[in-house]
Each structure stands twice: as structure tokens, then as C-alpha cells.
N, C-alpha and C. Protein backbone atom coordinates (compact mmCIF):
# COMPACT_ATOMS: atom_id res chain seq x y z
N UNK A 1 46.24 61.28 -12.89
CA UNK A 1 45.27 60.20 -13.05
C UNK A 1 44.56 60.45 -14.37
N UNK A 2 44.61 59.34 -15.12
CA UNK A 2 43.82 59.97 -16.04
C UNK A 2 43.10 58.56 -16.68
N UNK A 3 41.47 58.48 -17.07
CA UNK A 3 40.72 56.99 -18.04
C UNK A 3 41.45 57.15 -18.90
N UNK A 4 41.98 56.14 -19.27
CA UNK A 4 42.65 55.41 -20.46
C UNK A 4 41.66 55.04 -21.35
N UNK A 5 40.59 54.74 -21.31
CA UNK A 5 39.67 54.73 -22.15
C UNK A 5 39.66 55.93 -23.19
N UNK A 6 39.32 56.83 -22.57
CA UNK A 6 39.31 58.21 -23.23
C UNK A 6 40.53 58.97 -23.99
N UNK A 7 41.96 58.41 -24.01
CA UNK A 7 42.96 58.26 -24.65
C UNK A 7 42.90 57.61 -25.65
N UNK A 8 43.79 58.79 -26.86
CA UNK A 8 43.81 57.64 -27.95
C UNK A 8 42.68 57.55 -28.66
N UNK A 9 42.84 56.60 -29.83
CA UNK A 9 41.98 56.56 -30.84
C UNK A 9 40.59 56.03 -30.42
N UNK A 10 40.62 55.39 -29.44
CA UNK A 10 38.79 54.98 -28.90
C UNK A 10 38.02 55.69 -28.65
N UNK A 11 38.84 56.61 -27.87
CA UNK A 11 38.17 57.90 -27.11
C UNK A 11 38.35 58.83 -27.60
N UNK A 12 38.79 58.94 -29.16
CA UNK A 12 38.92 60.78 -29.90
C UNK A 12 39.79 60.76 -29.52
N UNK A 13 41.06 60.35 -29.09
CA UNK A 13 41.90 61.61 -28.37
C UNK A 13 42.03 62.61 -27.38
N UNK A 14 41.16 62.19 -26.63
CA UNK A 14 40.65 63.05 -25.72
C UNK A 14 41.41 63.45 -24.40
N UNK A 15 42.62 63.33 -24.33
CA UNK A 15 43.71 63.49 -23.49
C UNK A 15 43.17 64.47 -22.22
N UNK A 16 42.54 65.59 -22.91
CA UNK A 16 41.80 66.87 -21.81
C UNK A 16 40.94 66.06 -20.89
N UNK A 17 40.03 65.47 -21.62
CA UNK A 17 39.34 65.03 -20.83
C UNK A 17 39.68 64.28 -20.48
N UNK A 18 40.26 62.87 -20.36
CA UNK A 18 40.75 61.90 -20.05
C UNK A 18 41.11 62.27 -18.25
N UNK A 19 41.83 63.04 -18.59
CA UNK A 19 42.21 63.68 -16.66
C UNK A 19 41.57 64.88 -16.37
N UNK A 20 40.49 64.96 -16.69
CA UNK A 20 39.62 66.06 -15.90
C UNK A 20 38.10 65.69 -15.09
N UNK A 21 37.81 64.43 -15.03
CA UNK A 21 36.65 63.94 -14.07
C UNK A 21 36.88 64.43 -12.86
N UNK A 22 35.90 63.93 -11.87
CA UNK A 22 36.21 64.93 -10.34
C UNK A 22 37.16 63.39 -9.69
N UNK A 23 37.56 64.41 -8.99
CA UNK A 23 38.45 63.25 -8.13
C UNK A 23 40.05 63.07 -9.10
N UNK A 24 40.19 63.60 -9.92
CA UNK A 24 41.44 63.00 -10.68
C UNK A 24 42.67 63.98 -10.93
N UNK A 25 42.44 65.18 -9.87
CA UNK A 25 43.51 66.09 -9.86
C UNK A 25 44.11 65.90 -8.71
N UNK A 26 44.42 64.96 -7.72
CA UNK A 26 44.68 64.93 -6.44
C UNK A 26 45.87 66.33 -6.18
N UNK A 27 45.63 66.93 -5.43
CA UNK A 27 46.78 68.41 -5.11
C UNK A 27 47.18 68.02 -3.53
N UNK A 28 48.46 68.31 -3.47
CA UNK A 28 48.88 68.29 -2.18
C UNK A 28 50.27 67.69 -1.53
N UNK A 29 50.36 67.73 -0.46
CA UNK A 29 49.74 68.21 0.95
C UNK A 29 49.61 69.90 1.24
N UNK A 30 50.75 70.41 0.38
CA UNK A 30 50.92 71.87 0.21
C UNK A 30 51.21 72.61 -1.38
N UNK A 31 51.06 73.71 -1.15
CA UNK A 31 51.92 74.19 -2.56
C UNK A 31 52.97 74.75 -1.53
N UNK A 32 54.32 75.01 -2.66
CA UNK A 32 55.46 75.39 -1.97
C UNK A 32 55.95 76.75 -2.81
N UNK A 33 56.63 77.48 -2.29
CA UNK A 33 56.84 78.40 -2.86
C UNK A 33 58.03 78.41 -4.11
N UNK A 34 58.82 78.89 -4.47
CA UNK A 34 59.83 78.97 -5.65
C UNK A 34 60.66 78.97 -4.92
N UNK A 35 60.91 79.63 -3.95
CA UNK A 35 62.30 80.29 -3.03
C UNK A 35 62.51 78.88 -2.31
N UNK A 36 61.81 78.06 -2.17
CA UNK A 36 61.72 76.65 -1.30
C UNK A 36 62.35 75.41 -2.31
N UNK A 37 61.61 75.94 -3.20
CA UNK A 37 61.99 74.68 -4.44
C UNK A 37 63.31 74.49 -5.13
N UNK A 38 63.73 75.72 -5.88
CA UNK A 38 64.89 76.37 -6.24
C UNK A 38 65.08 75.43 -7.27
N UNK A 39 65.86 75.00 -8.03
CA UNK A 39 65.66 74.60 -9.71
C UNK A 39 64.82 73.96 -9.72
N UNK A 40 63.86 73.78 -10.57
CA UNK A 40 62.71 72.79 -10.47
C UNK A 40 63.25 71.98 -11.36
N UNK A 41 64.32 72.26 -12.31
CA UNK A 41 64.84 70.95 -13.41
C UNK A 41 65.64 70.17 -12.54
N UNK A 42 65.47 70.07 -11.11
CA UNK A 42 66.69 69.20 -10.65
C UNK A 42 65.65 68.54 -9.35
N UNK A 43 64.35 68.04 -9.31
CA UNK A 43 63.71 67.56 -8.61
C UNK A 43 63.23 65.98 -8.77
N UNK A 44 64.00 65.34 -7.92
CA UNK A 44 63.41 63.67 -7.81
C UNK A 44 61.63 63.31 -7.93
N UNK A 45 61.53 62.64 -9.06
CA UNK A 45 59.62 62.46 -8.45
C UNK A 45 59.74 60.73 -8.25
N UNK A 46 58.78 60.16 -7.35
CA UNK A 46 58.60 58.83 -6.76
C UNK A 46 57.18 58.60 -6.99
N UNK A 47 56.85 57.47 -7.95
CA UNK A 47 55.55 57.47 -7.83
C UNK A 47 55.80 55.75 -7.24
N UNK A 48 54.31 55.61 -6.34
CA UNK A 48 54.84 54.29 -5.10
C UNK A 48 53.15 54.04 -5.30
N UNK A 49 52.95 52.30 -5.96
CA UNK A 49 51.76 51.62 -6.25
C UNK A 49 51.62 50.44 -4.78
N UNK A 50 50.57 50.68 -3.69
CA UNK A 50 50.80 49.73 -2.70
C UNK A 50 52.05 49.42 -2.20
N UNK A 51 52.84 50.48 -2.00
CA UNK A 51 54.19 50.92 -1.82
C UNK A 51 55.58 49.70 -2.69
N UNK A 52 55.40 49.56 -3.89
CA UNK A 52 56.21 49.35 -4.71
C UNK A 52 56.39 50.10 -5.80
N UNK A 53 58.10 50.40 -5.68
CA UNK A 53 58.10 52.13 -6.73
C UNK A 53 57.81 51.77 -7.87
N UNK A 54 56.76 52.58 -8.61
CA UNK A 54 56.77 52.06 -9.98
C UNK A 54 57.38 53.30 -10.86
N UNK A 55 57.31 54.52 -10.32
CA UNK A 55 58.80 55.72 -11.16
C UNK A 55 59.19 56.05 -10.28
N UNK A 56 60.12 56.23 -10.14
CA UNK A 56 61.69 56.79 -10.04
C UNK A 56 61.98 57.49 -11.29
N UNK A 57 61.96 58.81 -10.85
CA UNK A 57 63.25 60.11 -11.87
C UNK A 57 63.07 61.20 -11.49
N UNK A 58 63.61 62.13 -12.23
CA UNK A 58 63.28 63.34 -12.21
C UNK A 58 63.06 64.50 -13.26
N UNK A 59 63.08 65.40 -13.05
CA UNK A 59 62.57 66.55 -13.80
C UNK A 59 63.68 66.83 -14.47
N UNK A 60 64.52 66.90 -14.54
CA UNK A 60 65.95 66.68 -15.35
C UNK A 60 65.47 65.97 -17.10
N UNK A 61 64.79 65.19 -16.78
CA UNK A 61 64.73 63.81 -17.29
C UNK A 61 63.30 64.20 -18.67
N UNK A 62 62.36 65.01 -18.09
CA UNK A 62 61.53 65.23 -18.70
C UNK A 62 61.14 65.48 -20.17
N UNK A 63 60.87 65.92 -21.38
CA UNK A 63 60.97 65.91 -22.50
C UNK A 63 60.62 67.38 -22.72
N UNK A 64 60.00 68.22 -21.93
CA UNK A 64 59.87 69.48 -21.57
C UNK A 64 60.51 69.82 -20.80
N UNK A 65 61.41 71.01 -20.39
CA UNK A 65 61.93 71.54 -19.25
C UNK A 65 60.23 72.31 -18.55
N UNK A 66 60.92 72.49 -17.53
CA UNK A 66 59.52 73.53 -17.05
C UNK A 66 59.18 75.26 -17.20
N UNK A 67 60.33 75.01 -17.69
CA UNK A 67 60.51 76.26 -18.54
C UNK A 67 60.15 76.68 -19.83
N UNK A 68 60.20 75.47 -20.69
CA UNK A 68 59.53 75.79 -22.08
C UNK A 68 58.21 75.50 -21.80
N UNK A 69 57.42 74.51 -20.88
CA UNK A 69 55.97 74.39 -20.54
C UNK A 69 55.65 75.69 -20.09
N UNK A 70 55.94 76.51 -19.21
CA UNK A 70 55.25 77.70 -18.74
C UNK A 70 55.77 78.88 -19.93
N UNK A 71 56.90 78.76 -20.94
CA UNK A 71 56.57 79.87 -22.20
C UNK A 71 55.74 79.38 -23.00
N UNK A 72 55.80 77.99 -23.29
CA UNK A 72 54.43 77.30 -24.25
C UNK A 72 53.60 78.03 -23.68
N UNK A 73 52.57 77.77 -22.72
CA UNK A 73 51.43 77.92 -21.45
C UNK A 73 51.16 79.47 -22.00
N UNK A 74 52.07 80.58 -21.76
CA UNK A 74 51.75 81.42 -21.48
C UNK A 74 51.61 82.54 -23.02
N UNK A 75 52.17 81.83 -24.09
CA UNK A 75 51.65 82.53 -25.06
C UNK A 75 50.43 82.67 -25.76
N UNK A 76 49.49 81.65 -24.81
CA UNK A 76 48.12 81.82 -25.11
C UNK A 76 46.98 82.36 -23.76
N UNK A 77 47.71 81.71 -22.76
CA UNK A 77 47.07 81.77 -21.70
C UNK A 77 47.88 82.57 -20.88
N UNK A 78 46.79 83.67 -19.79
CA UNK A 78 47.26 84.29 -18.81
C UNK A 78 47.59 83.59 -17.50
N UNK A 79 49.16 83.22 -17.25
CA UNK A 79 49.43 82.67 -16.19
C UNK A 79 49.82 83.89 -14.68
N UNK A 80 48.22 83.68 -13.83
CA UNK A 80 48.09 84.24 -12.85
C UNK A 80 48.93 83.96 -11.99
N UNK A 81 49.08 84.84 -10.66
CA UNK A 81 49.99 83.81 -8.96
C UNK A 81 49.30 82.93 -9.22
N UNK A 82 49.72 81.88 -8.70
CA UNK A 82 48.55 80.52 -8.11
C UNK A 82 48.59 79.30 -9.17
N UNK A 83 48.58 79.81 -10.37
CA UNK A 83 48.22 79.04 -11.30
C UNK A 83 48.83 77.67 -11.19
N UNK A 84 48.15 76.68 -11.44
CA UNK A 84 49.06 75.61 -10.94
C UNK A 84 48.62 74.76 -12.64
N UNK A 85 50.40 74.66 -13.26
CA UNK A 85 50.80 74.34 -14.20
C UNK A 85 51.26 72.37 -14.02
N UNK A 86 50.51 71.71 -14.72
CA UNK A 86 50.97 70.11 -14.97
C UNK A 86 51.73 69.92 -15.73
N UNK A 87 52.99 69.43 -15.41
CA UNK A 87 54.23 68.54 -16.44
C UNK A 87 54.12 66.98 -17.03
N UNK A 88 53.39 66.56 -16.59
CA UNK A 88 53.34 65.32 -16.70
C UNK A 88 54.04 64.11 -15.81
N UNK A 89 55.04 63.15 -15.87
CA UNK A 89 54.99 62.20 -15.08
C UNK A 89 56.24 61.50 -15.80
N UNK A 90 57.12 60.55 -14.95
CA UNK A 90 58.60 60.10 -15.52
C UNK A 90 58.25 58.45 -15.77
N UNK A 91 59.39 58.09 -16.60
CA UNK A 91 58.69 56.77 -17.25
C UNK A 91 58.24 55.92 -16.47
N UNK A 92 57.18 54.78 -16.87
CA UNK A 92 57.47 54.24 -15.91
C UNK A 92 55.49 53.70 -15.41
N UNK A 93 54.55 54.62 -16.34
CA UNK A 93 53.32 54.46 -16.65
C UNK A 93 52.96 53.04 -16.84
N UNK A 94 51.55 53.01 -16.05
CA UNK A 94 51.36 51.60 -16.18
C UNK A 94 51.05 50.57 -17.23
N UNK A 95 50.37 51.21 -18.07
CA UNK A 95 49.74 50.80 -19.25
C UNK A 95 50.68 50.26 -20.32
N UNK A 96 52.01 51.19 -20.11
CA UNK A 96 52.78 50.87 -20.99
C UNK A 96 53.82 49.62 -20.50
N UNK A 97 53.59 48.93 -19.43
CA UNK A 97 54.04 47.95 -19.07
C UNK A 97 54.05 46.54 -19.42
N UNK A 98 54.77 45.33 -19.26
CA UNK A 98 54.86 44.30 -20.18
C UNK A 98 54.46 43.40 -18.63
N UNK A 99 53.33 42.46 -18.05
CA UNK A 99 51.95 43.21 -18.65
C UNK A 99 51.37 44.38 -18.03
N UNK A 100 50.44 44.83 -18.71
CA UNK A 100 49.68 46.28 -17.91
C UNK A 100 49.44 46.24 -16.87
N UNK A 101 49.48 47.48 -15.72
CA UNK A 101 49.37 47.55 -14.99
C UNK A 101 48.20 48.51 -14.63
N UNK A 102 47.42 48.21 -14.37
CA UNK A 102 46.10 49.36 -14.09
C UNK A 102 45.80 49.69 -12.65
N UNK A 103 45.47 50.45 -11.96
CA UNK A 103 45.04 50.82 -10.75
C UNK A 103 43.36 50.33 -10.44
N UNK A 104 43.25 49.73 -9.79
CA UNK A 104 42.00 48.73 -9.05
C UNK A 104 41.78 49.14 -7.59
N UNK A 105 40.37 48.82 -7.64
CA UNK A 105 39.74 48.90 -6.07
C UNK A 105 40.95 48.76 -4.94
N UNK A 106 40.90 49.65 -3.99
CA UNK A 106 41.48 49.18 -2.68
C UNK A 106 43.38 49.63 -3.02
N UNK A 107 44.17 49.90 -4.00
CA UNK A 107 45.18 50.48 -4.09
C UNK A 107 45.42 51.80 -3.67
N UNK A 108 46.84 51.77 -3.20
CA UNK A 108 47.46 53.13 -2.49
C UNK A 108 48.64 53.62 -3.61
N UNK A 109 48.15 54.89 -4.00
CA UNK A 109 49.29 55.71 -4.69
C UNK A 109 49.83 56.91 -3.27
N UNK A 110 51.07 56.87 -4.08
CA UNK A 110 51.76 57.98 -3.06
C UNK A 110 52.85 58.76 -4.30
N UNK A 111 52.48 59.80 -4.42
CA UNK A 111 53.68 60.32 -5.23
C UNK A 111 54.60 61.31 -4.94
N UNK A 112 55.58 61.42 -4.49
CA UNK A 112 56.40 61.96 -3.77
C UNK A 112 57.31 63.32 -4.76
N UNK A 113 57.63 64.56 -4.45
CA UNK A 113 58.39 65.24 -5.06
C UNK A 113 59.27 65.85 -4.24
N UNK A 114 60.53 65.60 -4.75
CA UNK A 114 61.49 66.48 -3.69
C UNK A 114 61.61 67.83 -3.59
N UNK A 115 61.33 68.00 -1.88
CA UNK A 115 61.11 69.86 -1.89
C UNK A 115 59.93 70.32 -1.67
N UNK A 116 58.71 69.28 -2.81
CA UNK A 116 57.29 70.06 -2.44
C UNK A 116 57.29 68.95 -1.77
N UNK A 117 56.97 67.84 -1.12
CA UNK A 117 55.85 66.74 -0.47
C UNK A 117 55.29 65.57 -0.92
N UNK A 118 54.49 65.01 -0.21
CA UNK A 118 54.05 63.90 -1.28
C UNK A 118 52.93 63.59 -0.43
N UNK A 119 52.12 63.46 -2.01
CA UNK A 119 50.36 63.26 -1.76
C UNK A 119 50.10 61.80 -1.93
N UNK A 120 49.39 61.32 -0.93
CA UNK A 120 48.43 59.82 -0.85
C UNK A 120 47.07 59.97 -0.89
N UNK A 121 46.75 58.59 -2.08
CA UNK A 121 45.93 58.75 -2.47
C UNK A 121 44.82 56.73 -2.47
N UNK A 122 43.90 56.98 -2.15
CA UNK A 122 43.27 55.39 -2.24
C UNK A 122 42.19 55.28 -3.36
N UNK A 123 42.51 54.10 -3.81
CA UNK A 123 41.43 54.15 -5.53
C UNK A 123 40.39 53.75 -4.37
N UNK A 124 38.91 54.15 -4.54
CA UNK A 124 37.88 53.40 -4.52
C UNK A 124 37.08 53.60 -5.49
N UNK A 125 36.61 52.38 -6.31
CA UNK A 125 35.78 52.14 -7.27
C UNK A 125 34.53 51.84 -7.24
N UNK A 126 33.99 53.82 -8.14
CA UNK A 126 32.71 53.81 -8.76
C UNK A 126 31.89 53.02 -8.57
């Protein structure tokens, strides 16, 4: 989740912040272990707007493997157990849609990953 406002040239660039307000890390239903997951470059993600898919792909697909994100990650930063590392998201973003698509009062996200689970989530607006 992240204000689009705060993206980009309006907002500085502010990408960090952009997805760091409260409420905008949704985690869940579980973390899963590695031994459960087993290639993570070969995992389906489903993201589902009022249950119409709006991505479909997978980690295959990504522009990072998850492998160069966690050697990026870790040549500056100490990656502890636990640490829970973000990849980003498969095409398919709303904004970049012909026309935009924004998330509004009263919508249901569900984003699904194969292997770990899938978290639901309801906008209510501020």
C-alpha cells in the first residue's frame, strides 16, 4: 500500500515514506518458513480488488530475483531471523492503468501468494 501522493516529483520522491504510515504494511495470515516455500523465484502472487483480479504473476517475473534483493539488502544492512524483506508487486498497479484505478472507501483487497497464504484487507477512509 502505498499514498501516491507522496511518490514522485510532488512528494520529493518519497517512495520510503509513501508506504510507511500506520496501517499500510498489512502482514499475514502467517509467516512461513523456507523449507515450506522452497524456490521463492517460482511463486504465483494474486492481487484481487472487490474480488476482480487485478495481478496475476509471479516471482519469476520480477525485475529483481529475491536473491539479488536480500545481497543488495544485506551489504548495508544486518539481515536478522525474522527480518521480513519487501519485493515489491507484479504488473498490473492501479495508477498505471488506462483509466486509474485507485482504492476508495468500502473496497476489499486480498493478495494471495502461493505457499505462504493470503491476506484480506478493507480500505476504510480517514
Amino acid at each position: 500500500i502505498g499514498a501516491r501522493k507522496w511518490q514522485g516529483r510532488k512528494g520529493g520522491g518519497q517512495w520510503a515514506r509513501a508506504k510507511s504510515f500506520d496501517t499500510f504494511l498489512p502482514l499475514g495470515p502467517c509467516l512461513v518458513s523456507p523449507s515450506v516455500v522452497g524456490d521463492p523465484q517460482s511463486l504465483r502472487m494474486t492481487t484481487r480488488l472487490n474480488d476482480e483480479v487485478m495481478q496475476d504473476g509471479s516471482t519469476s517475473d520480477m525485475v529483481w530475483s529475491v536473491y539479488n534483493i536480500i545481497s543488495f539488502l544485506s551489504q548495508e544492512t544486518t539481515l536478522l531471523p525474522g527480518t521480513i524483506v519487501l519485493s515489491g508487486t507484479p504488473r498490473g498497479i492501479g495508477f498505471v492503468r488506462t483509466p486509474p484505478r485507485y482504492l476508495k472507501n468500502n473496497d476489499r483487497i486480498s493478495v494471495e501468494i502461493e505457499k505462504i497464504g493470503t491476506v484480506y484487507n478493507h480500505v476504510v477512509e480517514n
